[in-house]
C-alpha atoms as a PDB file:
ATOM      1  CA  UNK A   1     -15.196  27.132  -2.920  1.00  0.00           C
ATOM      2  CA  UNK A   2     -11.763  29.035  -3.161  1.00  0.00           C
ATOM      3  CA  UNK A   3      -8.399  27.504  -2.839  1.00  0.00           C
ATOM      4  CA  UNK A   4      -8.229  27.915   0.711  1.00  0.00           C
ATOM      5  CA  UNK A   5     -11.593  25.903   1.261  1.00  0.00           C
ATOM      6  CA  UNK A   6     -10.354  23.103  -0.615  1.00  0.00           C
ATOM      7  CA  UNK A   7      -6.783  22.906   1.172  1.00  0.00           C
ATOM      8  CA  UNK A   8      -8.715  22.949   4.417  1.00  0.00           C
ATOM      9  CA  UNK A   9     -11.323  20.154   3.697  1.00  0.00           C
ATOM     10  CA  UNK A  10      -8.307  17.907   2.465  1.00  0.00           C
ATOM     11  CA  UNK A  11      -6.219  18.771   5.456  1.00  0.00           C
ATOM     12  CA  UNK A  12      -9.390  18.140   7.815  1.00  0.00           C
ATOM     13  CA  UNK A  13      -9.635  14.737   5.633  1.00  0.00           C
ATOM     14  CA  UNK A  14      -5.973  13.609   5.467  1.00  0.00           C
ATOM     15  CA  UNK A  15      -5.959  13.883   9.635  1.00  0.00           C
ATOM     16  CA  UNK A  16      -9.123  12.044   9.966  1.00  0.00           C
ATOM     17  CA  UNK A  17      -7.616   9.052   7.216  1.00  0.00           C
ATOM     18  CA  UNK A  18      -4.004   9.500   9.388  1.00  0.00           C
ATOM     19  CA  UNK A  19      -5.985   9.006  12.740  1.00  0.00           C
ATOM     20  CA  UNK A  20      -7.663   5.812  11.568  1.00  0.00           C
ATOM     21  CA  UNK A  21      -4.264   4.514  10.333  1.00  0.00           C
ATOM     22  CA  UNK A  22      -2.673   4.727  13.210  1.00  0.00           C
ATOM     23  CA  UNK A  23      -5.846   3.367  14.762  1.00  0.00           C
ATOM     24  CA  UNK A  24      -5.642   0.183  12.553  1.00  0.00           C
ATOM     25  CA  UNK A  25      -1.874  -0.047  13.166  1.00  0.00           C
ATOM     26  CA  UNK A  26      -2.137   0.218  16.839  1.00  0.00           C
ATOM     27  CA  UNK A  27      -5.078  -1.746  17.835  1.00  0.00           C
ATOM     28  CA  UNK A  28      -5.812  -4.092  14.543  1.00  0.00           C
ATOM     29  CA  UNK A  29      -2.382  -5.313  13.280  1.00  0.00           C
ATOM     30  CA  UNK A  30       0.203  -6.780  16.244  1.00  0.00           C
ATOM     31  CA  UNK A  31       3.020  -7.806  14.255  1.00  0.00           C
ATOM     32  CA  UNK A  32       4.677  -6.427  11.295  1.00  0.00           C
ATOM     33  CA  UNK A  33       1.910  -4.788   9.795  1.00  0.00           C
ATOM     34  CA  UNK A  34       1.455  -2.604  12.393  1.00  0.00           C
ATOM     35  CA  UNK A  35       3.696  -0.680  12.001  1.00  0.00           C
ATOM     36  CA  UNK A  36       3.346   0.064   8.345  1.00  0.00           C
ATOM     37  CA  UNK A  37       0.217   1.338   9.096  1.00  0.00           C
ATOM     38  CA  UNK A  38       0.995   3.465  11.923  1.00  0.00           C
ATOM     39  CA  UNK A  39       4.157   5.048   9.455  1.00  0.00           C
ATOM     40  CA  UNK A  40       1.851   5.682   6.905  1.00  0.00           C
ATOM     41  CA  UNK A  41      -0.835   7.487   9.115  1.00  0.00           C
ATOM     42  CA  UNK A  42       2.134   9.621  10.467  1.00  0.00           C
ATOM     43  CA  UNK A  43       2.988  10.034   6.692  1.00  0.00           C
ATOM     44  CA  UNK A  44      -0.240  11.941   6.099  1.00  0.00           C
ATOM     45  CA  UNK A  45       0.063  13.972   9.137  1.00  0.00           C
ATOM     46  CA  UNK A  46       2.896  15.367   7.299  1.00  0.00           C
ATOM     47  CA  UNK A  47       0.939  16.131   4.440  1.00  0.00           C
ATOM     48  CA  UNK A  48      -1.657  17.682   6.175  1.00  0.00           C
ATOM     49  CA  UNK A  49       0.642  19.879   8.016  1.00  0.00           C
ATOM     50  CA  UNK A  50       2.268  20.993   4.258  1.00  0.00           C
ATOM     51  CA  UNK A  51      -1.684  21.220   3.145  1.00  0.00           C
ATOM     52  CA  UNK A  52      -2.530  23.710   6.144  1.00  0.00           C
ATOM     53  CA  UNK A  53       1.059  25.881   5.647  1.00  0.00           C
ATOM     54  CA  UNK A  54      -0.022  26.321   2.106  1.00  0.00           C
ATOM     55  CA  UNK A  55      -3.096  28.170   3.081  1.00  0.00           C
ATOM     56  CA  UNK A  56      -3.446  31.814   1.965  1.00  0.00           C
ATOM     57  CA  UNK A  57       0.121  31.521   0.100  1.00  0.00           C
ATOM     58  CA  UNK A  58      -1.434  29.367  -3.174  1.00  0.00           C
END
């Protein structure tokens, strides 16, 4: 596995884990909670999208 293999499994990854965040925060947690987990999951979306720019330029 290259660089580029390994930023694109942990991009894939950090969407699926940002998905189920917002999942939890959305449908699991009604009060406060909720939206800490719905600000993280849009946190990693973030990283993900800096994970997938990085491709072919590390």
């Amino acid at each position: 596995m290259n660089k580029n293999t390994v930023l694109s499994w942990a991009t894939i990854i950090m969407i699926f884990v940002g998905l189920a965040l917002i999942a939890l925060g959305a449908f699991r947690y009604d009060d406060v909670a909720g939206w800490g987990f719905a600000s993280v999951g849009i946190g990693f979306f973030a990283i993900a999208w800096v994970f997938n720019a990085l491709k072919g330029r590390v």
